[in-house]
C-alpha atoms as a PDB file:
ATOM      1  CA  UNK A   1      40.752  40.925 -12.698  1.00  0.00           C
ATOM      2  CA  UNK A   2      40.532  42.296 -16.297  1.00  0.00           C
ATOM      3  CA  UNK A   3      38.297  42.719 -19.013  1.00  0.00           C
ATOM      4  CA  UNK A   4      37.976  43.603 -22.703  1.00  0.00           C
ATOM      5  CA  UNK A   5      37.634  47.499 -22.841  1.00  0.00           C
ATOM      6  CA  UNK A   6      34.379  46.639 -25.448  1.00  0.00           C
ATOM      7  CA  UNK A   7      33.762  45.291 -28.173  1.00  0.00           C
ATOM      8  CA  UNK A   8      35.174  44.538 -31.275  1.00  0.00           C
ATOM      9  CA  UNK A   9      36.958  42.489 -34.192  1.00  0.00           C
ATOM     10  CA  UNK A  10      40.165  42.252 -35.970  1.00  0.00           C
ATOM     11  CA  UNK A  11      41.556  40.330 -38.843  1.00  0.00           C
ATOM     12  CA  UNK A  12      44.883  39.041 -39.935  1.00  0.00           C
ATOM     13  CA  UNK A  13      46.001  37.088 -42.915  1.00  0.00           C
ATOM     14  CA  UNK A  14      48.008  34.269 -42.246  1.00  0.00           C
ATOM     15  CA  UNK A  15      49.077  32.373 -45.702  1.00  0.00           C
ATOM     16  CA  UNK A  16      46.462  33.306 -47.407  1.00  0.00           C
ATOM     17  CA  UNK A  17      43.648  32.248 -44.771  1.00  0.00           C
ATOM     18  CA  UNK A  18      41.464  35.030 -42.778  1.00  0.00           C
ATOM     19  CA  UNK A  19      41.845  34.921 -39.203  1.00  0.00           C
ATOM     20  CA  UNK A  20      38.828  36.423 -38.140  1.00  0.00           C
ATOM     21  CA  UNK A  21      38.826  37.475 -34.277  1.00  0.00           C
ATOM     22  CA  UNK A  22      35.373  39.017 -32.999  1.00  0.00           C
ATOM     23  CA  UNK A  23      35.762  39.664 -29.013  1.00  0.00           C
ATOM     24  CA  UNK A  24      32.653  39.880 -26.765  1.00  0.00           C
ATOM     25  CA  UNK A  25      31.994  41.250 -23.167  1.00  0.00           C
ATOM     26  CA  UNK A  26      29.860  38.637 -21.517  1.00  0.00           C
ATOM     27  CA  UNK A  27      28.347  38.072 -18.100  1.00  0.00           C
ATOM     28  CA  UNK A  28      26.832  34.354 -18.123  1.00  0.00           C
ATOM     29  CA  UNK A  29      27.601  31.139 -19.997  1.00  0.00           C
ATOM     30  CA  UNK A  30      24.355  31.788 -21.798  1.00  0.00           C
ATOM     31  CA  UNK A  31      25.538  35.338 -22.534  1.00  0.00           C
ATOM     32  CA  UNK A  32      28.754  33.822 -24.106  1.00  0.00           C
ATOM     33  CA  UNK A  33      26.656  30.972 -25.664  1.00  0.00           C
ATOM     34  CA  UNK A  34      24.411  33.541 -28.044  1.00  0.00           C
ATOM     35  CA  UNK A  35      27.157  35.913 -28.702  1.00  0.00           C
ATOM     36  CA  UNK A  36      28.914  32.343 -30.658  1.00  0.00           C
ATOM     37  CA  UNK A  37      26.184  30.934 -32.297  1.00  0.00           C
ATOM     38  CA  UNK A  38      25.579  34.668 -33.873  1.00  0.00           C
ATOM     39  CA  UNK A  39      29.572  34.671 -34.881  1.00  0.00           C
ATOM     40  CA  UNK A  40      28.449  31.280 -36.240  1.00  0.00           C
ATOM     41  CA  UNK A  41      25.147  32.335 -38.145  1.00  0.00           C
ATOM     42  CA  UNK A  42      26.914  35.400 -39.164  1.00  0.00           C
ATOM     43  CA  UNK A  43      30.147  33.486 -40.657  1.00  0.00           C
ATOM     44  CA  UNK A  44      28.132  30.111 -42.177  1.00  0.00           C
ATOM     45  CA  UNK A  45      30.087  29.891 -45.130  1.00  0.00           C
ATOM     46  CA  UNK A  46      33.167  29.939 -43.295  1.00  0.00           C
ATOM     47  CA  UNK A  47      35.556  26.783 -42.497  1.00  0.00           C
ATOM     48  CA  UNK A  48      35.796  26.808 -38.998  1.00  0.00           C
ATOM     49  CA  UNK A  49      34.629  29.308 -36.034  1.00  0.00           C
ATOM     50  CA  UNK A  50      36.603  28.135 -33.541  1.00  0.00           C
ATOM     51  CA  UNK A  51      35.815  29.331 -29.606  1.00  0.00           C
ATOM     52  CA  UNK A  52      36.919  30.581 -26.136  1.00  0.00           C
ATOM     53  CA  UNK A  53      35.712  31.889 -22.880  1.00  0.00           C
ATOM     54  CA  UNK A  54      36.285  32.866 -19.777  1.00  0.00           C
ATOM     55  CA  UNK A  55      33.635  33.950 -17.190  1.00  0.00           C
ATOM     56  CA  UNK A  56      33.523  35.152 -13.493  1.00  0.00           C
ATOM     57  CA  UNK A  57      35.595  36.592 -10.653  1.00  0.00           C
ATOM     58  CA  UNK A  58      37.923  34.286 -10.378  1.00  0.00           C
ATOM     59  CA  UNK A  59      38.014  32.772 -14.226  1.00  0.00           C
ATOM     60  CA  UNK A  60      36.430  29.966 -12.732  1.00  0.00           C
ATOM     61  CA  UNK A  61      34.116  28.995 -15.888  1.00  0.00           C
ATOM     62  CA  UNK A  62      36.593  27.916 -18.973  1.00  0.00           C
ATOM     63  CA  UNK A  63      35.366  26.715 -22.226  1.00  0.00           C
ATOM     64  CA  UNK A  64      36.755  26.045 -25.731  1.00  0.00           C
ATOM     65  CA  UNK A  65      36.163  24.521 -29.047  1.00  0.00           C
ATOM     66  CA  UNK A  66      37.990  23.669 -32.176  1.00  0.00           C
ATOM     67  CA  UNK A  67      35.188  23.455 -34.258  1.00  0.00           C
ATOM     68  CA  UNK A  68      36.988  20.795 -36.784  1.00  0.00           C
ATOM     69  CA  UNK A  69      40.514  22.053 -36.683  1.00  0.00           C
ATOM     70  CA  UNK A  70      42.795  18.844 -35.532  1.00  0.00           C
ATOM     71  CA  UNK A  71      42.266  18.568 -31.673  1.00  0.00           C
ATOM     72  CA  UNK A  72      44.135  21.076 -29.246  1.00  0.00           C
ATOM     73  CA  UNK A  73      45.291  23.339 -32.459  1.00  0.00           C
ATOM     74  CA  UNK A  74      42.596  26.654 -32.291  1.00  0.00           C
ATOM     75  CA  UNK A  75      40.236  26.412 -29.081  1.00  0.00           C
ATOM     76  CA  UNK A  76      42.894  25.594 -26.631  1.00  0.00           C
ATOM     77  CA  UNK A  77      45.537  28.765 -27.768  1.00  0.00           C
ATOM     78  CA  UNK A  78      42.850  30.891 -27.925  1.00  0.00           C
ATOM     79  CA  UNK A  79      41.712  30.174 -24.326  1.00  0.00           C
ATOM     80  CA  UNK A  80      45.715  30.462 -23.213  1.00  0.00           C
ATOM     81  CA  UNK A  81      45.653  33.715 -24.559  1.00  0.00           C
ATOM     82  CA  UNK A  82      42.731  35.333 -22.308  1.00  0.00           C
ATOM     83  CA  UNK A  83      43.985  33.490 -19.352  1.00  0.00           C
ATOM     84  CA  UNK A  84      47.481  34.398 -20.188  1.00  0.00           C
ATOM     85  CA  UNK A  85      46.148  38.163 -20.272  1.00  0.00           C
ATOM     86  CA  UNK A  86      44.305  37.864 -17.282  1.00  0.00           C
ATOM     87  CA  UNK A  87      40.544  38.504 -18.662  1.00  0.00           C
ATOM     88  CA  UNK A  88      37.467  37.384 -17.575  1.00  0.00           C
ATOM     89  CA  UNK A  89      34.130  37.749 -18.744  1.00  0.00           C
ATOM     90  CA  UNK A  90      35.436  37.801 -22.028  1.00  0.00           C
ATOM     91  CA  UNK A  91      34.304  35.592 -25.220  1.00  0.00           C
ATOM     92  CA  UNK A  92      36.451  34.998 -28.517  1.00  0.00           C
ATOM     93  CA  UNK A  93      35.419  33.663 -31.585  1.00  0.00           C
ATOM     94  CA  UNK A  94      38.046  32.565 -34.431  1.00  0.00           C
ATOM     95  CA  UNK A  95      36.565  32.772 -38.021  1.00  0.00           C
ATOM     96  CA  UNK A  96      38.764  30.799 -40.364  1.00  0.00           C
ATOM     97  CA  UNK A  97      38.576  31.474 -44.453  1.00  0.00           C
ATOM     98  CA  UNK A  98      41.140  28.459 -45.579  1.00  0.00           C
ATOM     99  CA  UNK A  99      43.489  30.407 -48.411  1.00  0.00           C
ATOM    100  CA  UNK A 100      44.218  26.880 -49.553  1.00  0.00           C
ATOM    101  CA  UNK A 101      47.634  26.796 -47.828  1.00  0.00           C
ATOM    102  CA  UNK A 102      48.190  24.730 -44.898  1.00  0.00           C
ATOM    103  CA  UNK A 103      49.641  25.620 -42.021  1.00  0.00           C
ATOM    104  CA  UNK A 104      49.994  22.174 -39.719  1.00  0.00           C
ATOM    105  CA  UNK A 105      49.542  22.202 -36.162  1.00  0.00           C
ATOM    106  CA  UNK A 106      52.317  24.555 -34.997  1.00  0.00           C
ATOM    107  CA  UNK A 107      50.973  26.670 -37.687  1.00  0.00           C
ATOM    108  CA  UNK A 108      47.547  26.262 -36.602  1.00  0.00           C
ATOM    109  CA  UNK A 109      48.419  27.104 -32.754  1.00  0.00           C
ATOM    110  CA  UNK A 110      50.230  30.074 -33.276  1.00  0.00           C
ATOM    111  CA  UNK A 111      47.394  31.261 -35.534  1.00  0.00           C
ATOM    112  CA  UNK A 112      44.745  30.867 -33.412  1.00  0.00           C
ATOM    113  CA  UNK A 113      46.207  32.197 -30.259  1.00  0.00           C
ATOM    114  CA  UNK A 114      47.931  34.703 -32.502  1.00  0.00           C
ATOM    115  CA  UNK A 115      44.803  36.310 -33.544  1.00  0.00           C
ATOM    116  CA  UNK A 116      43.141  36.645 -30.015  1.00  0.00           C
ATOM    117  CA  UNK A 117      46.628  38.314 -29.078  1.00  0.00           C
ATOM    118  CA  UNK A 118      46.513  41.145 -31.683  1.00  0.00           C
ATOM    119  CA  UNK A 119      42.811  41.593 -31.135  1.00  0.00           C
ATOM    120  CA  UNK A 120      43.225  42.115 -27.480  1.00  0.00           C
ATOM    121  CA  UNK A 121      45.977  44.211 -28.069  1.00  0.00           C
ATOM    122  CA  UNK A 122      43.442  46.430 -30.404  1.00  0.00           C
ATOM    123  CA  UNK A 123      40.836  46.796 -28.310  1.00  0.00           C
ATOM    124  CA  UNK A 124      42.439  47.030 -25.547  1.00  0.00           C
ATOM    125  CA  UNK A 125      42.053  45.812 -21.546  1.00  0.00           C
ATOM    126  CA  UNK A 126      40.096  47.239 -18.240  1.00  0.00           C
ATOM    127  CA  UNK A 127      40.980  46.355 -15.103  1.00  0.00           C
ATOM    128  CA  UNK A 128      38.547  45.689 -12.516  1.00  0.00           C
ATOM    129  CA  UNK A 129      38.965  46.622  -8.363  1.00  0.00           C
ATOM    130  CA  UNK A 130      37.024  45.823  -5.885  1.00  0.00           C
ATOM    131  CA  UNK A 131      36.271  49.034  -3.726  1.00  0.00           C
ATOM    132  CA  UNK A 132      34.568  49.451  -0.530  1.00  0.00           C
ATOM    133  CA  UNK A 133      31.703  51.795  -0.459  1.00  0.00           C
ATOM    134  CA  UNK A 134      31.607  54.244   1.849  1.00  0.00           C
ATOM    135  CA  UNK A 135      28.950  56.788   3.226  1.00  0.00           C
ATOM    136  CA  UNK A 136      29.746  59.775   4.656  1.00  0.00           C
ATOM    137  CA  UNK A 137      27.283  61.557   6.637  1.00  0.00           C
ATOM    138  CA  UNK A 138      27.582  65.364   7.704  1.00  0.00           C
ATOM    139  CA  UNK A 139      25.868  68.442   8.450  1.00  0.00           C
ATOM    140  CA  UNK A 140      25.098  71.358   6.052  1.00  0.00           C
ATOM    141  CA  UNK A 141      27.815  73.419   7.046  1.00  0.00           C
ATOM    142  CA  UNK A 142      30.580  71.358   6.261  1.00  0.00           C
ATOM    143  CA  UNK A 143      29.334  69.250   2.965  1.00  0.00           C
ATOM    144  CA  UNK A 144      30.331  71.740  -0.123  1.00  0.00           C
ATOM    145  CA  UNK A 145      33.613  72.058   1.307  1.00  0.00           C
ATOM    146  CA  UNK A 146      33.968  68.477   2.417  1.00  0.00           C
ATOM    147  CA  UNK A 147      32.781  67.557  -1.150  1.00  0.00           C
ATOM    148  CA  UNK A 148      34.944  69.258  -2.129  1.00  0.00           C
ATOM    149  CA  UNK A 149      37.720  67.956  -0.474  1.00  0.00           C
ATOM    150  CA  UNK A 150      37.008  64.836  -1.370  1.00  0.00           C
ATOM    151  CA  UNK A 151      36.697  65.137  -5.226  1.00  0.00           C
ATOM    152  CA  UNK A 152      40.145  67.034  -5.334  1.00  0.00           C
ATOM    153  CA  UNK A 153      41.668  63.704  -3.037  1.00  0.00           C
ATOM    154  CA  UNK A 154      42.039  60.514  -5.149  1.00  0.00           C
ATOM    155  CA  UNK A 155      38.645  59.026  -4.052  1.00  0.00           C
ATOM    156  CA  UNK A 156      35.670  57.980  -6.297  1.00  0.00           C
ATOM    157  CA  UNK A 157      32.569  60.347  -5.212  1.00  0.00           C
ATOM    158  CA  UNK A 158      29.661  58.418  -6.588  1.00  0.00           C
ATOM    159  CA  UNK A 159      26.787  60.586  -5.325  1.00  0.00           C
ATOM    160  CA  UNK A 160      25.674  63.529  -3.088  1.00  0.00           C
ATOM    161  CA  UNK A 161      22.314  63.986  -1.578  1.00  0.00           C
ATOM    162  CA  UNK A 162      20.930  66.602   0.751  1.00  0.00           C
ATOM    163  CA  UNK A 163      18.399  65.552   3.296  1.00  0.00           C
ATOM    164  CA  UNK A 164      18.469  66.428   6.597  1.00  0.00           C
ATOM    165  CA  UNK A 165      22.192  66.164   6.722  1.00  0.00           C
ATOM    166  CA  UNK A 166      24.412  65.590   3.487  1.00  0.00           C
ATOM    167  CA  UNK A 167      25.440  62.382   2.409  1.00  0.00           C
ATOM    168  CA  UNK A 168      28.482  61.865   0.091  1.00  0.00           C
ATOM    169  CA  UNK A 169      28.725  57.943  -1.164  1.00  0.00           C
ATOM    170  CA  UNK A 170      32.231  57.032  -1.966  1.00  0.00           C
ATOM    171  CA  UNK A 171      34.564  54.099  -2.935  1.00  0.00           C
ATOM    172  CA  UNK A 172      37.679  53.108  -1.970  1.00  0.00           C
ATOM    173  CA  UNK A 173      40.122  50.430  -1.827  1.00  0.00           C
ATOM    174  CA  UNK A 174      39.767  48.646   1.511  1.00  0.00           C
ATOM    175  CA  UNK A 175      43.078  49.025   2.660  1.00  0.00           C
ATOM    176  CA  UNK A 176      42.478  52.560   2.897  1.00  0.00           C
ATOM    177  CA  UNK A 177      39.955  53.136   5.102  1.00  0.00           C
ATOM    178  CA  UNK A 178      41.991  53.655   8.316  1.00  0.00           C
ATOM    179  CA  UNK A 179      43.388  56.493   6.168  1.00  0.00           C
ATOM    180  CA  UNK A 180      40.306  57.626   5.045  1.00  0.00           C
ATOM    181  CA  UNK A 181      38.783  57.988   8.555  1.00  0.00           C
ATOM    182  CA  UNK A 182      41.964  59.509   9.937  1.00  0.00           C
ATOM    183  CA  UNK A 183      41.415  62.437   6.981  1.00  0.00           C
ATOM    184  CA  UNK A 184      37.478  62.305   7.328  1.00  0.00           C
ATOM    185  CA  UNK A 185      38.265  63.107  11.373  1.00  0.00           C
ATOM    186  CA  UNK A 186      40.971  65.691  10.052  1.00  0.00           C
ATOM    187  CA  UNK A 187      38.533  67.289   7.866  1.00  0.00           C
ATOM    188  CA  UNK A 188      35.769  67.992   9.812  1.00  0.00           C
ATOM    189  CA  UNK A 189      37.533  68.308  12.838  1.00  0.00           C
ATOM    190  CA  UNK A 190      35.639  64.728  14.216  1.00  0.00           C
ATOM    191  CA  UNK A 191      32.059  66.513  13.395  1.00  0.00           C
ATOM    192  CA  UNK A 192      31.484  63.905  10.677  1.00  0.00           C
ATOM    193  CA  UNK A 193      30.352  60.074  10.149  1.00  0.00           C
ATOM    194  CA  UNK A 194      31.390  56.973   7.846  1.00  0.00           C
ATOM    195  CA  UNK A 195      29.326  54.190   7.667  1.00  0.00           C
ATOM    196  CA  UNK A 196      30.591  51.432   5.172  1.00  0.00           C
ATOM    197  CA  UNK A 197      27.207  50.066   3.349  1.00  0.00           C
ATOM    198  CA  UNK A 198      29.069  47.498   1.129  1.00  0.00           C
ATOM    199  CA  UNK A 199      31.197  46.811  -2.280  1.00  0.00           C
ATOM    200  CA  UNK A 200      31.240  47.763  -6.022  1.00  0.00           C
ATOM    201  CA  UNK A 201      33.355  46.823  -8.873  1.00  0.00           C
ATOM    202  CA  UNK A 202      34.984  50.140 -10.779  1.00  0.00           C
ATOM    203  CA  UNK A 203      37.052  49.334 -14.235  1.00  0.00           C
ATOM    204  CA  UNK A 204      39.963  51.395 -14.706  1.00  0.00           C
ATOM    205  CA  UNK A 205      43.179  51.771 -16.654  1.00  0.00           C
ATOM    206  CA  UNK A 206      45.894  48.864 -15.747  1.00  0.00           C
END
């Protein structure tokens, strides 16, 4: 899975029209919904803002809109381009300022999908793991150096607490938690406990 790193617009001149691309991180249809009708509100005056998302884990929910451009020319591109990239959760808007020039449907199409490319490519892409997390339970005498230990190893340590033992939470891709244990046991010399309490969703560099 990926995902728009944040935020953020770009605009290229195609012919003398304004290709307006604002990208949005969204986490509902509703979400994605809003974030349009404010591109909309925001660029009234403008010919056509044309639409795209894509929403959840598996880019199930797919919508698009040509907002007046001839059918299959803006809306459709746009939405090849994020599944194309791979991104989810993502919304793209397409503002269109007509230069008076136009550009027919092949025009139109590469346009469109054009200008969610080079936006993507400006902001940039996340991509999202699924990781196990992981608590690790041991007494007082061994936590700072197995904290240690396990902030210096490739691992994700998400948080420490001290109770009546220490508790390290961490997260890890499943496939390595035979590993992990085998280290944890290597460690500690056995004298510590794992306990997987569920999953979480880290973004990273592709």
């Amino acid at each position: 899975m990926r995902t728009i790193r944040r935020d953020g617009e770009h605009e290229l001149e195609i012919r003398k029209s304004r290709f307006l691309c604002a990208l949005a991180r969204v986490d509902s249809e509703e979400v994605a919904r809003a974030f349009v009708a404010e591109r909309r509100k925001l660029h009234w005056s403008a010919n056509h803002n044309c639409t795209a998302y894509v929403l959840g884990e598996d880019g199930g929910v797919q919508r698009s809109s040509d907002d007046g451009e001839p059918a299959g020319t803006a809306g459709l591109p746009m939405l090849e381009v994020l599944r194309h990239r791979g991104l989810t959760d993502t919304v793209a808007v397409v503002t269109r300022y007509f230069g008076g020039v136009k550009l027919g449907a092949g025009g139109l199409i590469r346009a469109y999908g054009g200008a969610v490319s080079a936006a993507v490519d400006a902001i940039g892409v996340l991509e999202r793991r699924r990781l196990l997390v992981v608590d690790v339970f041991a007494d007082y005498v061994l936590g700072g150096r197995l904290e240690s230990d396990l902030r210096d190893s490739s691992l994700t340590v998400r948080d420490v607490a001290y109770a009546d033992r220490v508790r390290i939470e961490v997260a890890l891709p499943e496939a390595e938690l035979p590993a992990f244990e085998v280290r944890l046991a290597e460690l500690t010399g056995g004298r510590a406990e794992s306990e997987v309490r569920g999953t979480t969703v880290v973004e990273v560099e592709p």
